[in-house]
C-alpha atoms as a PDB file:
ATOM      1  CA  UNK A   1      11.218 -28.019  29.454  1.00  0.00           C
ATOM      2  CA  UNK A   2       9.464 -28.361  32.768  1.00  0.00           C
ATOM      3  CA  UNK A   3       8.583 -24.700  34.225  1.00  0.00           C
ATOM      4  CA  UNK A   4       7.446 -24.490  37.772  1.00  0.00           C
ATOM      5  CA  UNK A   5       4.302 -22.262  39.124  1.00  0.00           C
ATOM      6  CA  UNK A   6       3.414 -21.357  42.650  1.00  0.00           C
ATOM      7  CA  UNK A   7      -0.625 -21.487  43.097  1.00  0.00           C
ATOM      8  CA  UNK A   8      -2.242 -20.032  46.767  1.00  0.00           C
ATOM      9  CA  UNK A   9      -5.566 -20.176  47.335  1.00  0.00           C
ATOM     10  CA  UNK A  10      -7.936 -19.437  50.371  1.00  0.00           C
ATOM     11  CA  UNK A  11     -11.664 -19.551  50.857  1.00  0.00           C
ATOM     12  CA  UNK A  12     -14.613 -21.037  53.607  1.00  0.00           C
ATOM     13  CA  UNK A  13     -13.758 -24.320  53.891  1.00  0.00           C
ATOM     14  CA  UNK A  14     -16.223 -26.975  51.722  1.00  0.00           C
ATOM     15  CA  UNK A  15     -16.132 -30.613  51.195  1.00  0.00           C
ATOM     16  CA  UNK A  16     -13.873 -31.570  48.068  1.00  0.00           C
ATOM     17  CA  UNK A  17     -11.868 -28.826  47.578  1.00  0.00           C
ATOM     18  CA  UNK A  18      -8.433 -30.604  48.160  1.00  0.00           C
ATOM     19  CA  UNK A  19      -9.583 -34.015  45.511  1.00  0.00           C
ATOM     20  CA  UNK A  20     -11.450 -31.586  42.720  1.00  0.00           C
ATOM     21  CA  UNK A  21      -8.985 -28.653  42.619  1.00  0.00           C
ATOM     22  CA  UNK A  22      -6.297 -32.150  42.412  1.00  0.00           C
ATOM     23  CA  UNK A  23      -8.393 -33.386  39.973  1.00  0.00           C
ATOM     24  CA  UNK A  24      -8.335 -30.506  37.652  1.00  0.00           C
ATOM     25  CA  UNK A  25      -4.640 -30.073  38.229  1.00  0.00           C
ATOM     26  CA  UNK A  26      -4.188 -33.971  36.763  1.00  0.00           C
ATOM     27  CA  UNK A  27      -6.121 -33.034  34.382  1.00  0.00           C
ATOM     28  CA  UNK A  28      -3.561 -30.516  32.813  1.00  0.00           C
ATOM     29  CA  UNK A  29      -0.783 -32.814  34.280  1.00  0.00           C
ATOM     30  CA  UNK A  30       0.684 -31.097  36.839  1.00  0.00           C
ATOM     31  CA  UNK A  31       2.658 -32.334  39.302  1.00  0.00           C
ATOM     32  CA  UNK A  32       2.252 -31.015  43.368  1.00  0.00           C
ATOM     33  CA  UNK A  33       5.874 -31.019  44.123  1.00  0.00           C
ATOM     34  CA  UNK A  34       5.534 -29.010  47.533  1.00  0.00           C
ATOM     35  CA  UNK A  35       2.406 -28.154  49.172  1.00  0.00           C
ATOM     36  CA  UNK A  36       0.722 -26.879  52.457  1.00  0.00           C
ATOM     37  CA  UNK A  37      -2.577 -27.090  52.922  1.00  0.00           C
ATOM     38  CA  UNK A  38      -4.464 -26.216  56.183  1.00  0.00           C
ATOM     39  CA  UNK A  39      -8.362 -25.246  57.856  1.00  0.00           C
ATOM     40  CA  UNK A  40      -7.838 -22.373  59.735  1.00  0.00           C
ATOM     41  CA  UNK A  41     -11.229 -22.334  61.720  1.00  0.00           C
ATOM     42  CA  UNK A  42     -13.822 -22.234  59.079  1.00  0.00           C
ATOM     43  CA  UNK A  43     -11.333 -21.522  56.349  1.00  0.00           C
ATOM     44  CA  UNK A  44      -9.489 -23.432  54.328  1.00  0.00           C
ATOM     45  CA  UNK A  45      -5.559 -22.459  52.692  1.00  0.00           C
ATOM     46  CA  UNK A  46      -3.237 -23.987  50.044  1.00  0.00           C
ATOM     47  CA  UNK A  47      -0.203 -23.199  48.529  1.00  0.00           C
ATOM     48  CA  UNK A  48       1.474 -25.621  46.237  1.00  0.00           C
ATOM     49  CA  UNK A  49       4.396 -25.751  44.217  1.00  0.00           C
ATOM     50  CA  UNK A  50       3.391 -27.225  40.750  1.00  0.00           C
ATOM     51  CA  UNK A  51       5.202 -28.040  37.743  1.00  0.00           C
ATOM     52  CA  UNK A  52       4.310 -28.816  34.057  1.00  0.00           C
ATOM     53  CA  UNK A  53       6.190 -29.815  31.009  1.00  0.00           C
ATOM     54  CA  UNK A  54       3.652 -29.022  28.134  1.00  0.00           C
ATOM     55  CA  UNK A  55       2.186 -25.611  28.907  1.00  0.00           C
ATOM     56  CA  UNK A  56      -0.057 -26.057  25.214  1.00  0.00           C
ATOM     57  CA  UNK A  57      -3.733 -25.641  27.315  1.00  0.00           C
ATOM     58  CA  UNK A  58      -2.481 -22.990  29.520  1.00  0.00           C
ATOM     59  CA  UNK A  59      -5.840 -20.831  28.912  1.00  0.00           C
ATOM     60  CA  UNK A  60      -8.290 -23.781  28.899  1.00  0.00           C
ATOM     61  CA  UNK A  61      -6.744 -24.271  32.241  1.00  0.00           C
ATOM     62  CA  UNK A  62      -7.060 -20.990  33.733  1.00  0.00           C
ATOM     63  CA  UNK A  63     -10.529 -20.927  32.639  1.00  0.00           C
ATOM     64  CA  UNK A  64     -10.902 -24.295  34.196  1.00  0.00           C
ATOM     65  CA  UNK A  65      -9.220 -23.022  37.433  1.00  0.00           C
ATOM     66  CA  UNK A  66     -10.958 -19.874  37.662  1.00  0.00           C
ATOM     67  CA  UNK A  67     -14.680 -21.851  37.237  1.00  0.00           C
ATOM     68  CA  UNK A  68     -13.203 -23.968  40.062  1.00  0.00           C
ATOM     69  CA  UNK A  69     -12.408 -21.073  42.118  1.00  0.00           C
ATOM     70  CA  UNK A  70     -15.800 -19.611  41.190  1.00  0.00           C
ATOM     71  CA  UNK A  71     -17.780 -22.626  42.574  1.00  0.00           C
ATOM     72  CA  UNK A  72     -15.655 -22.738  45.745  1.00  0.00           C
ATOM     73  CA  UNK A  73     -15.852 -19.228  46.506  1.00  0.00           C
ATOM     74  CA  UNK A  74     -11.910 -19.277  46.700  1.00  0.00           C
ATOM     75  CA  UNK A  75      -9.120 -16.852  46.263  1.00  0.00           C
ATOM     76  CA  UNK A  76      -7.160 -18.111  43.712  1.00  0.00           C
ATOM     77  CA  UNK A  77      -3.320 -17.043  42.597  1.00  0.00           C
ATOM     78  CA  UNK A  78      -1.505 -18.884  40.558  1.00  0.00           C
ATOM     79  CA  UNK A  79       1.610 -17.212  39.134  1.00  0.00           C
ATOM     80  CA  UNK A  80       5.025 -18.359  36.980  1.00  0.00           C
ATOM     81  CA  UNK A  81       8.314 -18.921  38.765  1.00  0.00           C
ATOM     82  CA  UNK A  82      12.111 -19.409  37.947  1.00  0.00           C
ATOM     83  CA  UNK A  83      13.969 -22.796  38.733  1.00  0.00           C
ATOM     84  CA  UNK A  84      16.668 -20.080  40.253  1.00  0.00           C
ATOM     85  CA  UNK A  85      13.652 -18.868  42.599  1.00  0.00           C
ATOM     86  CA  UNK A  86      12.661 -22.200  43.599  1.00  0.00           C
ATOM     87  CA  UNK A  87      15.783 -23.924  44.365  1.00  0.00           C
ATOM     88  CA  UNK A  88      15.599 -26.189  47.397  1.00  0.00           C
ATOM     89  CA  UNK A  89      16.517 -24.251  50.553  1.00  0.00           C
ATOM     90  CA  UNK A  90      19.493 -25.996  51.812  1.00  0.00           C
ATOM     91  CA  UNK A  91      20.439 -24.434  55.021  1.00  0.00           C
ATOM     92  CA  UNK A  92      22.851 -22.376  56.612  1.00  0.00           C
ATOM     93  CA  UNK A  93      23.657 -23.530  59.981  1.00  0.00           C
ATOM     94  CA  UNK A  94      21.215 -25.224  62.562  1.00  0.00           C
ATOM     95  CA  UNK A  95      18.021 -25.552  62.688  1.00  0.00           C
ATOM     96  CA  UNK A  96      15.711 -25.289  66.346  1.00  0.00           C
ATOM     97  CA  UNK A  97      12.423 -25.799  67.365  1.00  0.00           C
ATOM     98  CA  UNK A  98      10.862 -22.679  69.112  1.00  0.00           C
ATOM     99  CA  UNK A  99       7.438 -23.058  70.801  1.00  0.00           C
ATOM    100  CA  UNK A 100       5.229 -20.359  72.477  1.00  0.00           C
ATOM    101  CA  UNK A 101       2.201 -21.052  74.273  1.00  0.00           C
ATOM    102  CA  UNK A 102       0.274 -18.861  77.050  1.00  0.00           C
ATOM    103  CA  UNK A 103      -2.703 -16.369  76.232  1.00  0.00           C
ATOM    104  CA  UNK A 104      -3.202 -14.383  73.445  1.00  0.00           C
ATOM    105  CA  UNK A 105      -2.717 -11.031  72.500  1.00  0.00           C
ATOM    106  CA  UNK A 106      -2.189  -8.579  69.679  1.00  0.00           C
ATOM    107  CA  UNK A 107       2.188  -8.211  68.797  1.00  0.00           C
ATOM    108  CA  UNK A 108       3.275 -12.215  69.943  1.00  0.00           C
ATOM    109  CA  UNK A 109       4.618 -13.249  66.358  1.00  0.00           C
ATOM    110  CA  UNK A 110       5.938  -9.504  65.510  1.00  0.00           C
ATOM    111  CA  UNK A 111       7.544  -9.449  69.000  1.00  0.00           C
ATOM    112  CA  UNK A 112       9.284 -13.198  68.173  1.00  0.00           C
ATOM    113  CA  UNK A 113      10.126 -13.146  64.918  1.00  0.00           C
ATOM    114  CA  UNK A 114      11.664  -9.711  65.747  1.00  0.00           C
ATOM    115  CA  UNK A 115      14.175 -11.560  67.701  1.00  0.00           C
ATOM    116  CA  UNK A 116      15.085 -14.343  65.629  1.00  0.00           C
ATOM    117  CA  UNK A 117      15.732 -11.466  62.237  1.00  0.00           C
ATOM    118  CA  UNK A 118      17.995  -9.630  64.609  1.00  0.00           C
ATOM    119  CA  UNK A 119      19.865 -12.877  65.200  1.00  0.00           C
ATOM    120  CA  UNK A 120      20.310 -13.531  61.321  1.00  0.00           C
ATOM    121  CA  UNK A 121      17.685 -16.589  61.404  1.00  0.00           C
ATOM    122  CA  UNK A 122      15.388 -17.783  59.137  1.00  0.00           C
ATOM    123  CA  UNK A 123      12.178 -19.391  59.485  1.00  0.00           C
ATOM    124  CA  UNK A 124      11.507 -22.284  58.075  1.00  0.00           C
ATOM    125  CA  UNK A 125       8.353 -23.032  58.815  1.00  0.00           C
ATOM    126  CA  UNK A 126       5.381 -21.065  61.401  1.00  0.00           C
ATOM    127  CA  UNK A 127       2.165 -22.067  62.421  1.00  0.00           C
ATOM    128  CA  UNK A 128       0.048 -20.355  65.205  1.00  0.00           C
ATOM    129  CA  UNK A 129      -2.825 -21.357  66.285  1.00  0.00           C
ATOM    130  CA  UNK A 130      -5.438 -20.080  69.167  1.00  0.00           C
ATOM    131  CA  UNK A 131      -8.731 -21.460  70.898  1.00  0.00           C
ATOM    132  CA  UNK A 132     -11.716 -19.124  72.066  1.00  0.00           C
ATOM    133  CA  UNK A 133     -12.834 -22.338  74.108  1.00  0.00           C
ATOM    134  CA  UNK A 134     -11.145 -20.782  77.305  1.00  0.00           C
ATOM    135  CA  UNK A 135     -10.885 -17.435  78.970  1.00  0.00           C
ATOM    136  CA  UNK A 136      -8.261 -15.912  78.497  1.00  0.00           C
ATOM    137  CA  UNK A 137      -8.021 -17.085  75.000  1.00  0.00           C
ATOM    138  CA  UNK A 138      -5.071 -19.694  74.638  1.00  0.00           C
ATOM    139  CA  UNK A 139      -2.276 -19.654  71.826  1.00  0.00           C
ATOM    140  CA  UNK A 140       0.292 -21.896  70.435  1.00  0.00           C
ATOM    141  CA  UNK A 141       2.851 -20.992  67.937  1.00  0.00           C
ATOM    142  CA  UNK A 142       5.719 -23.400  66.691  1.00  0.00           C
ATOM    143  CA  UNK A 143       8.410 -22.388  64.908  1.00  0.00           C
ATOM    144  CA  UNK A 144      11.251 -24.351  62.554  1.00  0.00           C
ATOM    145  CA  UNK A 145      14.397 -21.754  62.367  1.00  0.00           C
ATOM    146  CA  UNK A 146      17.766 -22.014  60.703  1.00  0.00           C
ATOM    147  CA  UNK A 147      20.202 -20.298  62.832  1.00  0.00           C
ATOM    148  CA  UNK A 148      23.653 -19.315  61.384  1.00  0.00           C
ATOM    149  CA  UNK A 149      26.587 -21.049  62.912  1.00  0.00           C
ATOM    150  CA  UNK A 150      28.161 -18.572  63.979  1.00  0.00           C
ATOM    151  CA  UNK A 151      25.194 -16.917  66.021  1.00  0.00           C
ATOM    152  CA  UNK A 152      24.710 -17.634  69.968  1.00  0.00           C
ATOM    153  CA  UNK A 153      21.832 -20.409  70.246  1.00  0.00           C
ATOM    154  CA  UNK A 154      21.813 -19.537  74.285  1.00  0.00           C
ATOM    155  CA  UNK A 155      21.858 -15.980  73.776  1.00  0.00           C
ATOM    156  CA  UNK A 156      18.989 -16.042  71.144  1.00  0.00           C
ATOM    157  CA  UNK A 157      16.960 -18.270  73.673  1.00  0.00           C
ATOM    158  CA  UNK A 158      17.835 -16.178  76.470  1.00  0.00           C
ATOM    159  CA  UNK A 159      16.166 -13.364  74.957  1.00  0.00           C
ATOM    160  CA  UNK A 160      13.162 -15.343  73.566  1.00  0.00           C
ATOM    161  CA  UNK A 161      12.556 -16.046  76.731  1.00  0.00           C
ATOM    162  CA  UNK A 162      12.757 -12.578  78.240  1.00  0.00           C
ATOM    163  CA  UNK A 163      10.414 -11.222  75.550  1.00  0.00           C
ATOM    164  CA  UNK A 164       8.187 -13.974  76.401  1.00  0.00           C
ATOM    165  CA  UNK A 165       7.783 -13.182  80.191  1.00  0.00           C
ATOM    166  CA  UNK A 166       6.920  -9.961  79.330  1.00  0.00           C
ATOM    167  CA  UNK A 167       4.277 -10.932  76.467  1.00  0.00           C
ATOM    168  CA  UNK A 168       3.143 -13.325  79.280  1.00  0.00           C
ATOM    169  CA  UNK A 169       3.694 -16.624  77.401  1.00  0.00           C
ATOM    170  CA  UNK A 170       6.186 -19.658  77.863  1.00  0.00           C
ATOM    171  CA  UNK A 171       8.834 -19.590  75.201  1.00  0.00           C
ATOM    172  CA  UNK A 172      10.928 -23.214  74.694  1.00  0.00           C
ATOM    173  CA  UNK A 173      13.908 -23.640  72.026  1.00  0.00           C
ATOM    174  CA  UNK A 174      15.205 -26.889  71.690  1.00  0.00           C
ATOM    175  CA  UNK A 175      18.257 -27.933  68.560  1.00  0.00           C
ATOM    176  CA  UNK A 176      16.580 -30.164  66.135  1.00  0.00           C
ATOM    177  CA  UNK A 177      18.056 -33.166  64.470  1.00  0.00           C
ATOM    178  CA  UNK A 178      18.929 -32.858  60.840  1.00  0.00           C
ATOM    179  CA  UNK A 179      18.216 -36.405  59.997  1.00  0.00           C
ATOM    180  CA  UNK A 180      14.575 -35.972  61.460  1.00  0.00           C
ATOM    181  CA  UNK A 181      13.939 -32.544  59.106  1.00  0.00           C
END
């Protein structure tokens, strides 16, 4: 019986660390079914969504894993969950593209994301992302949102909008295509 495990793991980024933490997943014959990986600055983040049909070398693995994590200086979580938890997300209504850009400061995302929980949506996907290399500092976040159908996409980007002006950044919502996502 296949069983599913969710693994995140974060440290300075180093050379290798996506083919030999692969490697040792192989190994054990895992498959990646999801993943994200990404270098934040200096640092480098993964979370994937594994799964296994013979779980016999569980602890031979974890002591693998954990000598890997060792030599990588990584954070390393790797923890059991249900095929009811991990179900494929299939939507509830429409799904947007919201982008932010301007200069950054503390409270953007908690301001934003503030709106779209009032307004029932989920989010999908979020990635920020912000660059010391001019004064003030500049920031970008994109967001992927499922919006209910029966919540108001202009009145949602009406008031993204308005809390943008007053965070001082540009806020843009456009409807995404279903057969592009």
């Amino acid at each position: 019986m296949k069983q599913r495990f969710l693994l995140v793991a974060g440290g300075v980024d180093k050379k290798g660390i996506v083919y030999n933490l692969t490697k040792v997943l192989k190994k054990y014959n895992f498959n990646i079914e999801d993943s994200s990986m990404v270098m934040l600055r200096r640092t480098f983040s993964v979370i994937m969504l594994l799964s296994a049909k013979d779980m016999s070398a569980m602890e031979p693995f974890k002591k693998e894993i954990k000598v890997f994590s060792g030599k990588y200086s990584m954070t390393m979580e790797i923890n059991k969950v249900t095929e009811r938890e991990m179900k494929e997300y299939g939507g509830q209504g429409r799904k947007y593209m919201i982008s932010i850009s301007g200069a950054d400061k503390p409270g953007i995302v908690n301001a934003i994301t503030g709106i779209l929980y009032k307004a029932g949506a989920n989010i999908l996907d979020l990635e920020t992302k912000s660059s010391e290399k001019v004064k003030p500092h500049a920031y970008y976040m994109m967001l992927e949102v499922d919006l209910p159908k029966t919540a108001d996409s202009q009145k949602l980007k009406a008031a993204l909008v308005k809390a943008g002006k007053k965070l001082g950044v540009h806020v843009a919502m456009i409807e995404a295509e279903n057969s592009i996502l």
